[in-house]
N, C-alpha and C. Protein backbone atom coordinates (compact mmCIF):
# COMPACT_ATOMS: atom_id res chain seq x y z
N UNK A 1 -4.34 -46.77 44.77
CA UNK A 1 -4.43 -45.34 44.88
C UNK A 1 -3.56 -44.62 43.86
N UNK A 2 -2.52 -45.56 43.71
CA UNK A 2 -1.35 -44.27 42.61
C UNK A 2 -1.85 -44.71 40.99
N UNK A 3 -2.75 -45.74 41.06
CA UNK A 3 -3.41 -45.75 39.57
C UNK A 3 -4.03 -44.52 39.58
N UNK A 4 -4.84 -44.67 40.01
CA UNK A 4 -6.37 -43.25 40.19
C UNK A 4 -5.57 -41.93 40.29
N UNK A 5 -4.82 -41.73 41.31
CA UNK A 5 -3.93 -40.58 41.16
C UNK A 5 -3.55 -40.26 39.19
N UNK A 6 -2.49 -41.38 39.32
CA UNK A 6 -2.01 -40.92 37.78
C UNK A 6 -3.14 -41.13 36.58
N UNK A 7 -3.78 -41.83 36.98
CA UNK A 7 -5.05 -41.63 35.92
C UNK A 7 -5.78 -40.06 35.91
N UNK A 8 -5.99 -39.34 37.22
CA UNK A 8 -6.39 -38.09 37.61
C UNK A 8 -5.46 -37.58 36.86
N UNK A 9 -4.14 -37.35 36.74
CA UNK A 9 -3.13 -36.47 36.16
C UNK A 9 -2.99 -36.39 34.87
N UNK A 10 -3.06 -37.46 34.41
CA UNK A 10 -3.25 -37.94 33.32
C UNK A 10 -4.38 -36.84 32.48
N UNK A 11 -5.46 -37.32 32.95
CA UNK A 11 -6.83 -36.49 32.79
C UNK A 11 -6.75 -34.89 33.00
N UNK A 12 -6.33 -34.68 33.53
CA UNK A 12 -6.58 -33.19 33.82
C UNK A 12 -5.67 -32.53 33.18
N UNK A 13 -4.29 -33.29 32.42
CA UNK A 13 -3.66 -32.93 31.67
C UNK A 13 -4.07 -32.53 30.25
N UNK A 14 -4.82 -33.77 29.87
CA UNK A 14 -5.33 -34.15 28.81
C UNK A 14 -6.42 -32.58 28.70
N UNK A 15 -7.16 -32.49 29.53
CA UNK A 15 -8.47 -31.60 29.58
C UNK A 15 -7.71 -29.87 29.77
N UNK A 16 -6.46 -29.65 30.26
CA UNK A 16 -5.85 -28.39 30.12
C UNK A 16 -5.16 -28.16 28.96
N UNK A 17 -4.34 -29.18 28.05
CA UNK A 17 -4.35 -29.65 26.82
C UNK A 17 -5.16 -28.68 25.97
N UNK A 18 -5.83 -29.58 25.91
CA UNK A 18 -7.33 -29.32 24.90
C UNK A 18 -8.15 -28.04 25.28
N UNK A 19 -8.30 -27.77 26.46
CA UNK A 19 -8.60 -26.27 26.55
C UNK A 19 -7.56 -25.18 26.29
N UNK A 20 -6.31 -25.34 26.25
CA UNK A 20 -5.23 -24.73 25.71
C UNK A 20 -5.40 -24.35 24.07
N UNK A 21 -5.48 -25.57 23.42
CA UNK A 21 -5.58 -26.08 21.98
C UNK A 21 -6.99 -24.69 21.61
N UNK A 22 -7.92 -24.92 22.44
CA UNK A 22 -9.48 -24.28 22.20
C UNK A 22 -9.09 -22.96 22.42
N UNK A 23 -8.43 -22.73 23.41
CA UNK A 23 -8.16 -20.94 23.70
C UNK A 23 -7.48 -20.64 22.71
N UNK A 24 -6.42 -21.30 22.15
CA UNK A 24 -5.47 -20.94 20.77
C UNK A 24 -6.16 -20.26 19.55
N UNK A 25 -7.00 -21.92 19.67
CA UNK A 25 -7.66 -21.43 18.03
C UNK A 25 -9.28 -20.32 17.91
N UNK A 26 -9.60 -20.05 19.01
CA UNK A 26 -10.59 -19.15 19.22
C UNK A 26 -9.73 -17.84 19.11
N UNK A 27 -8.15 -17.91 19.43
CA UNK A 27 -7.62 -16.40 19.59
C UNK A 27 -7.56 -16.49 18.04
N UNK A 28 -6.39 -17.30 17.61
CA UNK A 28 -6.65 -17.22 15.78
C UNK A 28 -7.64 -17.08 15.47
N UNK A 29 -9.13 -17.56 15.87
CA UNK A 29 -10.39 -16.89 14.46
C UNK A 29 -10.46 -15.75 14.61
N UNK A 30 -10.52 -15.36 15.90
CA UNK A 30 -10.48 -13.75 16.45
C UNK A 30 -9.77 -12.74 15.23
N UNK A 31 -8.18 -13.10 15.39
CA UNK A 31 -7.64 -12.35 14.99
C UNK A 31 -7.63 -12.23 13.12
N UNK A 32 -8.10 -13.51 12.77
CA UNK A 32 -8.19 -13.55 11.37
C UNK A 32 -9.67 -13.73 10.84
N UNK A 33 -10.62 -13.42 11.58
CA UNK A 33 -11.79 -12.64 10.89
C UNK A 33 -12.13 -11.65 10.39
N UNK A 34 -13.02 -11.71 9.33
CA UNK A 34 -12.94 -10.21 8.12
C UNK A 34 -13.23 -9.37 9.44
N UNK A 35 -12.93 -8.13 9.75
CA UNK A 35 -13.89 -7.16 10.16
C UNK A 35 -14.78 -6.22 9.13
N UNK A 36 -15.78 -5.68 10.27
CA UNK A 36 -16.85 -5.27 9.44
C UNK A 36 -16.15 -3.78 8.88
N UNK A 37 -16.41 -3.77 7.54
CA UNK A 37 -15.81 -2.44 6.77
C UNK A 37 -15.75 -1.22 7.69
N UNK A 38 -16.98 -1.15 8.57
CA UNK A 38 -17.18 0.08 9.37
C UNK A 38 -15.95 0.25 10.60
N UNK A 39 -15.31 -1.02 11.03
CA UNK A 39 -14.63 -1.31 11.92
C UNK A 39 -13.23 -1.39 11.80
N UNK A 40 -12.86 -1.57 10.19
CA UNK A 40 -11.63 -1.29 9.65
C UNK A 40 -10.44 -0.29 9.75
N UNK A 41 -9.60 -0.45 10.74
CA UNK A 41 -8.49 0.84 11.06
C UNK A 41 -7.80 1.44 9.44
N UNK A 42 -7.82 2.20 9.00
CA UNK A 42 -7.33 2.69 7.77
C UNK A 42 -6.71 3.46 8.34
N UNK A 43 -5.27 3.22 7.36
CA UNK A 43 -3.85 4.25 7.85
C UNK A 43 -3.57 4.67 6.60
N UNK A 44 -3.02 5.84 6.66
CA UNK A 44 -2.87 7.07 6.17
C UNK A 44 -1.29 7.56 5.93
N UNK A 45 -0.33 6.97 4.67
CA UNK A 45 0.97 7.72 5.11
C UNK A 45 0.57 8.91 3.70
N UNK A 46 1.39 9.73 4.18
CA UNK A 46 1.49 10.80 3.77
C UNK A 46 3.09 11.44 3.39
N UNK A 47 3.46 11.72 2.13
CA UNK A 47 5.05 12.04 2.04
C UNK A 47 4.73 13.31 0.70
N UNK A 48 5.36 14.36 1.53
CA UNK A 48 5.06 15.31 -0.12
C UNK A 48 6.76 15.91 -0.16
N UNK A 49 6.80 16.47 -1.75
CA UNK A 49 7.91 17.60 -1.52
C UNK A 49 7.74 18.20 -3.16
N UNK A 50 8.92 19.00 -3.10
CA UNK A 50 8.34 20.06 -4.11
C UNK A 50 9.57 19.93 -4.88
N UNK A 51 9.60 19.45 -6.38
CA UNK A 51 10.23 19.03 -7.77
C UNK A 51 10.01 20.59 -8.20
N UNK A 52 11.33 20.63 -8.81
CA UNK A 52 11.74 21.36 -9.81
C UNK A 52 11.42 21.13 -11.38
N UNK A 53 10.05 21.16 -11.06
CA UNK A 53 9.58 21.34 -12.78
C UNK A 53 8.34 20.89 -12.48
N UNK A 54 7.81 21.62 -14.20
CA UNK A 54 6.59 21.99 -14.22
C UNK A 54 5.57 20.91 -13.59
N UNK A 55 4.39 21.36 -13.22
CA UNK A 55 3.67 20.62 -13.13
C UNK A 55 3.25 19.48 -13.76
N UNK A 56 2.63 19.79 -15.47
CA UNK A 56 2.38 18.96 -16.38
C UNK A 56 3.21 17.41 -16.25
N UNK A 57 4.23 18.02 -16.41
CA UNK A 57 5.92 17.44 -16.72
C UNK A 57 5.84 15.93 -15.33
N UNK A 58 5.16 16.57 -13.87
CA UNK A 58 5.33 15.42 -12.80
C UNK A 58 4.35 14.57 -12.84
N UNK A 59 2.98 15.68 -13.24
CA UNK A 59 1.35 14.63 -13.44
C UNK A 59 1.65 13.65 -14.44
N UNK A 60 2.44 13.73 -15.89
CA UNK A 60 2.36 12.62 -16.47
C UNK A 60 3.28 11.65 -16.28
N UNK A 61 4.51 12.03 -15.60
CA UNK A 61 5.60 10.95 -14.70
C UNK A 61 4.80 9.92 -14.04
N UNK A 62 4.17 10.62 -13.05
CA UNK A 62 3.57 9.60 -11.86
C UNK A 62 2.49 9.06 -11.86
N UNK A 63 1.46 9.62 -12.87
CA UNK A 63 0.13 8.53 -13.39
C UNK A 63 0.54 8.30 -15.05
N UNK A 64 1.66 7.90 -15.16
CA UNK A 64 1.82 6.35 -16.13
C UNK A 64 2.75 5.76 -15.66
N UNK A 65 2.20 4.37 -15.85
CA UNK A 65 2.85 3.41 -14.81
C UNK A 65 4.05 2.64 -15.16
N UNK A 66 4.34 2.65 -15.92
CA UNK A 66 5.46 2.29 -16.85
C UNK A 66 6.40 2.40 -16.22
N UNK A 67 6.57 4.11 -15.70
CA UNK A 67 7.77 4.69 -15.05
C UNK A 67 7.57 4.23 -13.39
N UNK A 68 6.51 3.47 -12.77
CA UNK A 68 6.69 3.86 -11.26
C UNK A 68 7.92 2.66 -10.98
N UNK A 69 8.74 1.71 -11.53
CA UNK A 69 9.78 1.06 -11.24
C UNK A 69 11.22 1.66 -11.07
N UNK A 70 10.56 2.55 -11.61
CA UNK A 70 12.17 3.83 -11.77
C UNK A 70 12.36 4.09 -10.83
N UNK A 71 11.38 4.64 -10.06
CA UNK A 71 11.34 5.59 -8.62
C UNK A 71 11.16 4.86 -7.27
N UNK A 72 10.02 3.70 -7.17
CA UNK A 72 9.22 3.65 -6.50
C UNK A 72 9.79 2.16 -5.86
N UNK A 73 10.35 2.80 -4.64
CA UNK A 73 11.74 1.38 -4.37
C UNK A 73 10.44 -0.13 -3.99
N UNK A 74 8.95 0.02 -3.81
CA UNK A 74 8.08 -1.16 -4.17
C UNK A 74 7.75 -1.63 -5.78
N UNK A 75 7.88 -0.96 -6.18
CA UNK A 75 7.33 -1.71 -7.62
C UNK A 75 8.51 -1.91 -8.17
N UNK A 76 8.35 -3.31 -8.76
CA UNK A 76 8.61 -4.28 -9.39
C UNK A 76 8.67 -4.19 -10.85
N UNK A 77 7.34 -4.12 -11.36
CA UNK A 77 7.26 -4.56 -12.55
C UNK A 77 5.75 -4.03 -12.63
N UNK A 78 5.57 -3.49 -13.97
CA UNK A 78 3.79 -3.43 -14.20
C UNK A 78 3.74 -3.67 -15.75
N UNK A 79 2.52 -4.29 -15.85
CA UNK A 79 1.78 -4.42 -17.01
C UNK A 79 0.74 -4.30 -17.31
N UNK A 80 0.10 -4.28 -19.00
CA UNK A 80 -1.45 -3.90 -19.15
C UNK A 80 -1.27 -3.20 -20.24
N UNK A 81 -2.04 -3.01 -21.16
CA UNK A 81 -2.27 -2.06 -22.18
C UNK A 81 -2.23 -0.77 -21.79
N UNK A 82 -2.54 -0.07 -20.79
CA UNK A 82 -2.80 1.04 -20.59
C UNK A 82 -1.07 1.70 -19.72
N UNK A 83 -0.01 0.85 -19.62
CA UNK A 83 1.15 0.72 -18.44
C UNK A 83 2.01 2.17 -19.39
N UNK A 84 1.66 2.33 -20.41
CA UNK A 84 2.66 3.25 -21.49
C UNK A 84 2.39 4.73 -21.29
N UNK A 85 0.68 5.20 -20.67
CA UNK A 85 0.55 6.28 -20.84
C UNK A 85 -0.14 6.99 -19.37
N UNK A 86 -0.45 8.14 -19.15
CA UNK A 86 -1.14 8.63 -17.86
C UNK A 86 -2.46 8.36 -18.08
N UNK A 87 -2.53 7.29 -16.95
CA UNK A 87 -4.08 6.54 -16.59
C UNK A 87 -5.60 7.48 -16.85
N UNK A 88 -6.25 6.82 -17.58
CA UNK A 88 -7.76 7.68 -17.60
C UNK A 88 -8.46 6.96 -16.64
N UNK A 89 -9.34 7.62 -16.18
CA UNK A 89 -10.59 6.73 -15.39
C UNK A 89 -10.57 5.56 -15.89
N UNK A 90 -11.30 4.51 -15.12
CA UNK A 90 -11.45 3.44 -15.82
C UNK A 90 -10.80 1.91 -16.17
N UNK A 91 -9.31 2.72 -16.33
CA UNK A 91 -8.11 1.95 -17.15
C UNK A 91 -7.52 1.09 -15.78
N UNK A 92 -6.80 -0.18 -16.34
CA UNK A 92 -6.26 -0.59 -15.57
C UNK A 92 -4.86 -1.25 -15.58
N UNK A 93 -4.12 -1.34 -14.46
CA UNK A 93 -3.04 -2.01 -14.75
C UNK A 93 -2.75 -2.79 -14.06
N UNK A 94 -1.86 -4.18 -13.34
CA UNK A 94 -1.54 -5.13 -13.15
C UNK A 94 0.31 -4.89 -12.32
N UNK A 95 0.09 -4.69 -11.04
CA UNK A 95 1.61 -4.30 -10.34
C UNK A 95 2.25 -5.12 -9.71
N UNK A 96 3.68 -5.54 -10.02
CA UNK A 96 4.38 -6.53 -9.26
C UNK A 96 4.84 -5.95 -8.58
N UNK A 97 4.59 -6.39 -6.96
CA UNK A 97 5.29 -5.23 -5.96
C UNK A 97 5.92 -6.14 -4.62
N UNK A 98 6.71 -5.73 -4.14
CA UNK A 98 7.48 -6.01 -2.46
C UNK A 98 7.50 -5.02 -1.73
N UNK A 99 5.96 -5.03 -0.55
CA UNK A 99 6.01 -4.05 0.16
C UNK A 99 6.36 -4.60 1.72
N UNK A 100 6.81 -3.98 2.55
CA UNK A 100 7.68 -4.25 3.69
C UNK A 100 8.10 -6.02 3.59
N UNK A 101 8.75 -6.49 3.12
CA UNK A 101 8.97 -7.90 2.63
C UNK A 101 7.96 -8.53 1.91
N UNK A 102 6.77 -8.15 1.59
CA UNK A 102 5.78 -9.12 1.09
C UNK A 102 5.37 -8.90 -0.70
N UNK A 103 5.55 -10.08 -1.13
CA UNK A 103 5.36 -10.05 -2.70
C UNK A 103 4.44 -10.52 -3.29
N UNK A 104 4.06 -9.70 -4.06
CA UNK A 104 2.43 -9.78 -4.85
C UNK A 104 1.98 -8.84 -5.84
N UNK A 105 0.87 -9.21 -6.25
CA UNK A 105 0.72 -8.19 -7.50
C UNK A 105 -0.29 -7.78 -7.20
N UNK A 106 -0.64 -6.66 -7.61
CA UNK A 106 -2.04 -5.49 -7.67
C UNK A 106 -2.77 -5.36 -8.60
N UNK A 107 -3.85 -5.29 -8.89
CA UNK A 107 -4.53 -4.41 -10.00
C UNK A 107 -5.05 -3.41 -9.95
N UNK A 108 -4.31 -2.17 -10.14
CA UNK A 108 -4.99 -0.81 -10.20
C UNK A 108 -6.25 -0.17 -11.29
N UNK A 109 -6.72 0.91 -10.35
CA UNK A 109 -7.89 1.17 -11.55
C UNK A 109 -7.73 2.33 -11.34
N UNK A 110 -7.51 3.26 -12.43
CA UNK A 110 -7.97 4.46 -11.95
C UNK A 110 -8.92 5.54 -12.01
N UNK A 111 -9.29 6.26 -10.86
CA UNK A 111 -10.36 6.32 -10.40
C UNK A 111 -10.72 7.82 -10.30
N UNK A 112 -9.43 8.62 -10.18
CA UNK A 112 -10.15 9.95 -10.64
C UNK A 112 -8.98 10.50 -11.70
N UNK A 113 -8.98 11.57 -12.50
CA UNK A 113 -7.68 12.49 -13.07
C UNK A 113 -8.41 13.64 -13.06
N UNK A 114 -7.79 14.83 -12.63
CA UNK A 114 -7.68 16.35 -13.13
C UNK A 114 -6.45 16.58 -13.43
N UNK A 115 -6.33 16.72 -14.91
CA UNK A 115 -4.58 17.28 -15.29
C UNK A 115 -3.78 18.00 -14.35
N UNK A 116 -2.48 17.49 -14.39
CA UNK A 116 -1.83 18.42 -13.40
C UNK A 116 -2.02 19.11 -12.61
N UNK A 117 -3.39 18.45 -11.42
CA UNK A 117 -3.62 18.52 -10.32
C UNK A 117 -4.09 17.14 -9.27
N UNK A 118 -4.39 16.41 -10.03
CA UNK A 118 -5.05 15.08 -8.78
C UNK A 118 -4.97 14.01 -9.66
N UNK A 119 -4.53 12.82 -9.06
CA UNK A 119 -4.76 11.50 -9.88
C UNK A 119 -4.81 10.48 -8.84
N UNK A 120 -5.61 9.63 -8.71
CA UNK A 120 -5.94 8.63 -7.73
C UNK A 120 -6.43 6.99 -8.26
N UNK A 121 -5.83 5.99 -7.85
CA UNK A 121 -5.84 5.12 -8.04
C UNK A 121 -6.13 4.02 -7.30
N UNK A 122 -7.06 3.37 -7.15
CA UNK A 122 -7.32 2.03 -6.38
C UNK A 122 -6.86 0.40 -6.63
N UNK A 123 -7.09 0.02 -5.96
CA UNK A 123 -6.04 -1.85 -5.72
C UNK A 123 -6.75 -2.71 -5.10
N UNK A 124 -6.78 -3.80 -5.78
CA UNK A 124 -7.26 -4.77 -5.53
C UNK A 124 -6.36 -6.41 -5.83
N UNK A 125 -6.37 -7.14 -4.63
CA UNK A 125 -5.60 -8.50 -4.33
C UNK A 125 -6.58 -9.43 -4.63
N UNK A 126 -6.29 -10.33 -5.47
CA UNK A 126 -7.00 -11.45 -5.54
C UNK A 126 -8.06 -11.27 -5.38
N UNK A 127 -9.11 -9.88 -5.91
CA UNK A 127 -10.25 -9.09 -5.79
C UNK A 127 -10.83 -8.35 -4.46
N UNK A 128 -9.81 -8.78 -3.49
CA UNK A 128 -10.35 -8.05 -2.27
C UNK A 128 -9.26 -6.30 -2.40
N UNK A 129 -10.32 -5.28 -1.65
CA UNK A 129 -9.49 -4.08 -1.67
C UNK A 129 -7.99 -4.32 -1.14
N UNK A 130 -7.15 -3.51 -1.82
CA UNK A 130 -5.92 -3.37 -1.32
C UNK A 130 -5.43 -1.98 -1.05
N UNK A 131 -6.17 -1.09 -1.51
CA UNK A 131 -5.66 0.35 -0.99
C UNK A 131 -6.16 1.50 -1.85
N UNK A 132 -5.48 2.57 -1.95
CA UNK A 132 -5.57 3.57 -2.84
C UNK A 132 -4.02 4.54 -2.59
N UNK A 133 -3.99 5.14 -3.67
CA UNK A 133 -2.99 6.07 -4.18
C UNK A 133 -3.54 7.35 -4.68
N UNK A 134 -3.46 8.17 -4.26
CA UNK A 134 -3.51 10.06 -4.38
C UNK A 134 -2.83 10.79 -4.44
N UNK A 135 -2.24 11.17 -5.68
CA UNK A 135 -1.34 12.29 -5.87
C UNK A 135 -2.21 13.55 -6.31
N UNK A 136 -2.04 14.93 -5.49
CA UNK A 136 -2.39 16.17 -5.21
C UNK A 136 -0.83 16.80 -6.24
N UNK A 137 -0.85 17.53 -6.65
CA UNK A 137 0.16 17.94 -7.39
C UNK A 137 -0.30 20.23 -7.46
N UNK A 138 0.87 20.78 -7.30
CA UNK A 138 0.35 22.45 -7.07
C UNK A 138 1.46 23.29 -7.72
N UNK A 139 1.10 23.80 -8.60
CA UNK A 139 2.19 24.73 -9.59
C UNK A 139 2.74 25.80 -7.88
N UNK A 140 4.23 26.13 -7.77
CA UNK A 140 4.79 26.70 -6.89
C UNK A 140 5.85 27.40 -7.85
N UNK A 141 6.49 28.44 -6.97
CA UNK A 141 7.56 29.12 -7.80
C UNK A 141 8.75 28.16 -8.51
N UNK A 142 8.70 27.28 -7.34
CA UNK A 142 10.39 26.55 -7.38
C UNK A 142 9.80 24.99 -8.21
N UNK A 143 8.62 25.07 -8.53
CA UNK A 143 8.30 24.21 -9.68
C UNK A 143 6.90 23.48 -9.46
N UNK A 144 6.80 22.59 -8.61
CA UNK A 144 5.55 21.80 -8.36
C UNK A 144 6.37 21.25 -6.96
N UNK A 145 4.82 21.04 -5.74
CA UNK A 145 4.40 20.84 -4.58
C UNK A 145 4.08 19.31 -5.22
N UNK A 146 4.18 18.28 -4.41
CA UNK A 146 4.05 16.87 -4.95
C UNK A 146 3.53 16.29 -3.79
N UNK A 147 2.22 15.83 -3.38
CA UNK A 147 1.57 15.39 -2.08
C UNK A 147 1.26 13.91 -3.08
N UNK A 148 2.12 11.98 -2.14
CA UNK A 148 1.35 11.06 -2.50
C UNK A 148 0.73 10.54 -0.95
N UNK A 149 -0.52 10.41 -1.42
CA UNK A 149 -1.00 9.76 -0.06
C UNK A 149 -1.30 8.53 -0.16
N UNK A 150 -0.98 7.64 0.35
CA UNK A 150 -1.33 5.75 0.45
C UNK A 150 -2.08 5.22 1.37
N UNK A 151 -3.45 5.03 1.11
CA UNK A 151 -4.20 4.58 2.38
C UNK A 151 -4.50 3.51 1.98
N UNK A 152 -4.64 2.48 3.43
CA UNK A 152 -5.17 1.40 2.89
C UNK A 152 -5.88 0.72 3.99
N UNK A 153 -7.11 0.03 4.40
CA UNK A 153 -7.43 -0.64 5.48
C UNK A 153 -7.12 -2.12 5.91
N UNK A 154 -7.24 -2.22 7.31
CA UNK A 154 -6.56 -3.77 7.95
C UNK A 154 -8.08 -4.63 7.77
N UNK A 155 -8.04 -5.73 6.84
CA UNK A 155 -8.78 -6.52 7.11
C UNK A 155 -9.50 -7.50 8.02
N UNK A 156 -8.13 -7.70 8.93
CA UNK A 156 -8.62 -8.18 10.37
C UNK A 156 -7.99 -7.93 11.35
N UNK A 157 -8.42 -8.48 12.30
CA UNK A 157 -7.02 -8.07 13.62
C UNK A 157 -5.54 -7.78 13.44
N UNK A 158 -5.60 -9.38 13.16
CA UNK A 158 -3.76 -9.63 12.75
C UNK A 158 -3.18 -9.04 11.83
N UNK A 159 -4.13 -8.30 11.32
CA UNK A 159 -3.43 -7.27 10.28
C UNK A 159 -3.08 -5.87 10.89
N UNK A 160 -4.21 -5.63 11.65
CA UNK A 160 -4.23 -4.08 12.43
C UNK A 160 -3.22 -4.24 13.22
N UNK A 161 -2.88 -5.54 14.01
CA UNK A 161 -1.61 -6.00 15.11
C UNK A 161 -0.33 -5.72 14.43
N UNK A 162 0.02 -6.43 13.05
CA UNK A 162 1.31 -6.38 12.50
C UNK A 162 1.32 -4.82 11.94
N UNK A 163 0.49 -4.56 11.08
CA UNK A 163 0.47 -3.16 10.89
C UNK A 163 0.85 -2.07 11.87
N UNK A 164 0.41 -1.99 13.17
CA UNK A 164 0.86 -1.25 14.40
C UNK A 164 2.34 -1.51 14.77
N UNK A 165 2.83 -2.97 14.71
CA UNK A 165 3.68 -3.33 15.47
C UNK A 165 5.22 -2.69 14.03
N UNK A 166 4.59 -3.49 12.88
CA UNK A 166 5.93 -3.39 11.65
C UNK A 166 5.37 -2.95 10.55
N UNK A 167 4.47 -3.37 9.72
CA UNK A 167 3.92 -2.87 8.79
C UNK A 167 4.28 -1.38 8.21
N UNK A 168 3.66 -0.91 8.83
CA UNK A 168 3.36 0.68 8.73
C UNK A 168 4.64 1.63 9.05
N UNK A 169 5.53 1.15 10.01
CA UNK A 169 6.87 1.88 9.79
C UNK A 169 7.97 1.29 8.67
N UNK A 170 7.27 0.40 8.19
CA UNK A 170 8.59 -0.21 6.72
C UNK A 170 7.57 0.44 5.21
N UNK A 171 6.30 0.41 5.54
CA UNK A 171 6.02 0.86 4.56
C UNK A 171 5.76 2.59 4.37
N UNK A 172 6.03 3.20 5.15
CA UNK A 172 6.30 4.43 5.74
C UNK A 172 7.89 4.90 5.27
N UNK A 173 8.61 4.01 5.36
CA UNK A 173 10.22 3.99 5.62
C UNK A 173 10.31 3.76 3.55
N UNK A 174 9.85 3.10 2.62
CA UNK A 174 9.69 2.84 1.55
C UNK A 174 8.97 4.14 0.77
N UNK A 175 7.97 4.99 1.07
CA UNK A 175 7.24 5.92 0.88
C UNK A 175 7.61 7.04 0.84
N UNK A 176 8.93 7.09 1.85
CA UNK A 176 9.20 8.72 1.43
C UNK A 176 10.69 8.09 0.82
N UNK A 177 11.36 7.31 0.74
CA UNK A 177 12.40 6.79 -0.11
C UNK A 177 11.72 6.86 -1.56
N UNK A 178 10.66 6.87 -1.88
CA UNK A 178 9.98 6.39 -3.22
C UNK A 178 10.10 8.26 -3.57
N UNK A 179 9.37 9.14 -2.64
CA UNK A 179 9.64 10.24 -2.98
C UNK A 179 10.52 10.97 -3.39
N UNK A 180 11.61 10.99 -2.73
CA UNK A 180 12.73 11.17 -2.59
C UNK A 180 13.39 10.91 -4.22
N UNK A 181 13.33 9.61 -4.26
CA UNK A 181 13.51 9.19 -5.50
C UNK A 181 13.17 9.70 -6.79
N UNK A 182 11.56 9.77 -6.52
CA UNK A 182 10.78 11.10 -7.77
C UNK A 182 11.71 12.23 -7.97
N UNK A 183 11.85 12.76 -6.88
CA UNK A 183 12.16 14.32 -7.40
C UNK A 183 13.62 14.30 -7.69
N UNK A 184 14.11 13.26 -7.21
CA UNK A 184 15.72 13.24 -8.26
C UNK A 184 15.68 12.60 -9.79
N UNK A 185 14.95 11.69 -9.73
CA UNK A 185 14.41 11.03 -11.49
C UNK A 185 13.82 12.45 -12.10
N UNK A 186 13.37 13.12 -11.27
CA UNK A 186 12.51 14.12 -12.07
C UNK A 186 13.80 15.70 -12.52
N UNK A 187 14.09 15.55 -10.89
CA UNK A 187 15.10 16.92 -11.45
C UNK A 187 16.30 16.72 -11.81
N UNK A 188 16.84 15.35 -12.41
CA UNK A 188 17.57 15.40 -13.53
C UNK A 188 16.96 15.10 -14.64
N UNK A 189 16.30 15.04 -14.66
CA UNK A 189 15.57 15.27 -16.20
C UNK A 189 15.69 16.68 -16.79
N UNK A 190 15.50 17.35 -17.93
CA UNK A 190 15.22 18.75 -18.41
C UNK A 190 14.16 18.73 -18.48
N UNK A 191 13.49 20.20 -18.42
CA UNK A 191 12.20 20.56 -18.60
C UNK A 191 12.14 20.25 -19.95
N UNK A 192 10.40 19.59 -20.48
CA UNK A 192 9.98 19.51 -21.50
C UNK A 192 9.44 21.03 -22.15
N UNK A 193 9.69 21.23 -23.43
CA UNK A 193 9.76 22.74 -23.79
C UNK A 193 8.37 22.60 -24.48
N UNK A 194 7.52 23.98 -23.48
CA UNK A 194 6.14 24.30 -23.43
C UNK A 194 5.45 23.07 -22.58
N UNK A 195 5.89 22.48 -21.58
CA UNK A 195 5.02 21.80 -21.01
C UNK A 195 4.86 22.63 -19.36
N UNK A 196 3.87 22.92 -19.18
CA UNK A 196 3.33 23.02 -17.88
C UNK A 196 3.76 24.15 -17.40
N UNK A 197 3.84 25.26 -16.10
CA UNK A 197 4.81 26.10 -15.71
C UNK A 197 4.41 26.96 -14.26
């Protein structure tokens, strides 16, 4: 009888085991399957403030990329033919970045310009989307209004999970530090004479 018993225990161990093992890895595909684009949570940070100087003077600061290592406590490093001057449609560049601990590089394209008013830029990882960048820029008395917006969507669960949980308040917490940063790189600088006003 105490064979069959421990053979029973044995077994039913074995079989809660393995249904353990099965519930695991069904939660992992779950959470690390593409979702469908339509289903994608896209978050939205938002950080503006208003630089002391001209307009012109901030639009060509912040769409050429050269300079976003100065300011921009994520970037790293960028390169590309185009890294020297303010991005045209089209153009692209190549970004070494550490965003809330994680390191990797980007390739931006950019995707719209109106002079010293809008410049927007898209990203792509190892060819899958990685986000976009929108700077809104507005001549004001006390110099220029500076709106960057960073959106980007969660590819799967476990992304929308960490994103909710850490993600999004470190890269939130980096975003308006990056701002912050602009308008002191910017307002110690002097105004460029006849640029923008």
């Amino acid at each position: 009888m105490s064979r069959r018993r421990t053979h029973r225990r044995r077994t039913h161990k074995r079989r809660t085991l393995f249904v353990g093992f099965l519930v695991l890895a069904g939660a992992a595909a779950v959470l690390l399957l593409p979702l469908p684009q339509s289903w994608r949570p896209v978050t939205h940070i938002v950080n503006e403030a208003t630089i002391a100087q001209p307009d012109a003077v901030v639009f060509d600061y912040v769409s050429t990329p050269a300079n976003w290592p100065n300011w921009h406590p994520s970037s790293l490093a960028v390169t590309g033919a185009s890294a020297g001057h303010s991005l045209l449609p089209g153009e692209q560049v190549t970004e070494t970045f550490s965003v809330a601990g994680r390191r990797g590089q980007v390739v931006w394209t950019a995707v719209e310009r109106s002079p010293s008013s809008a410049w927007m830029i898209q990203g792509t990882i190892d060819g899958r989307e990685a986000g976009a960048v929108r700077y809104t820029l507005a001549r004001t008395p006390e110099g220029t209004h500076f709106r960057r917006e960073f959106s980007y969507a969660a590819p799967n669960l476990l992304f929308a999970l960490s994103n909710w949980l850490v993600l999004r308040k470190r890269i939130e917490a980096e975003s308006a530090e990056a701002v912050t940063r602009l308008r002191a790189v910017l307002e110690a600088r002097k105004p460029s004479p006849g640029a923008g006003g």
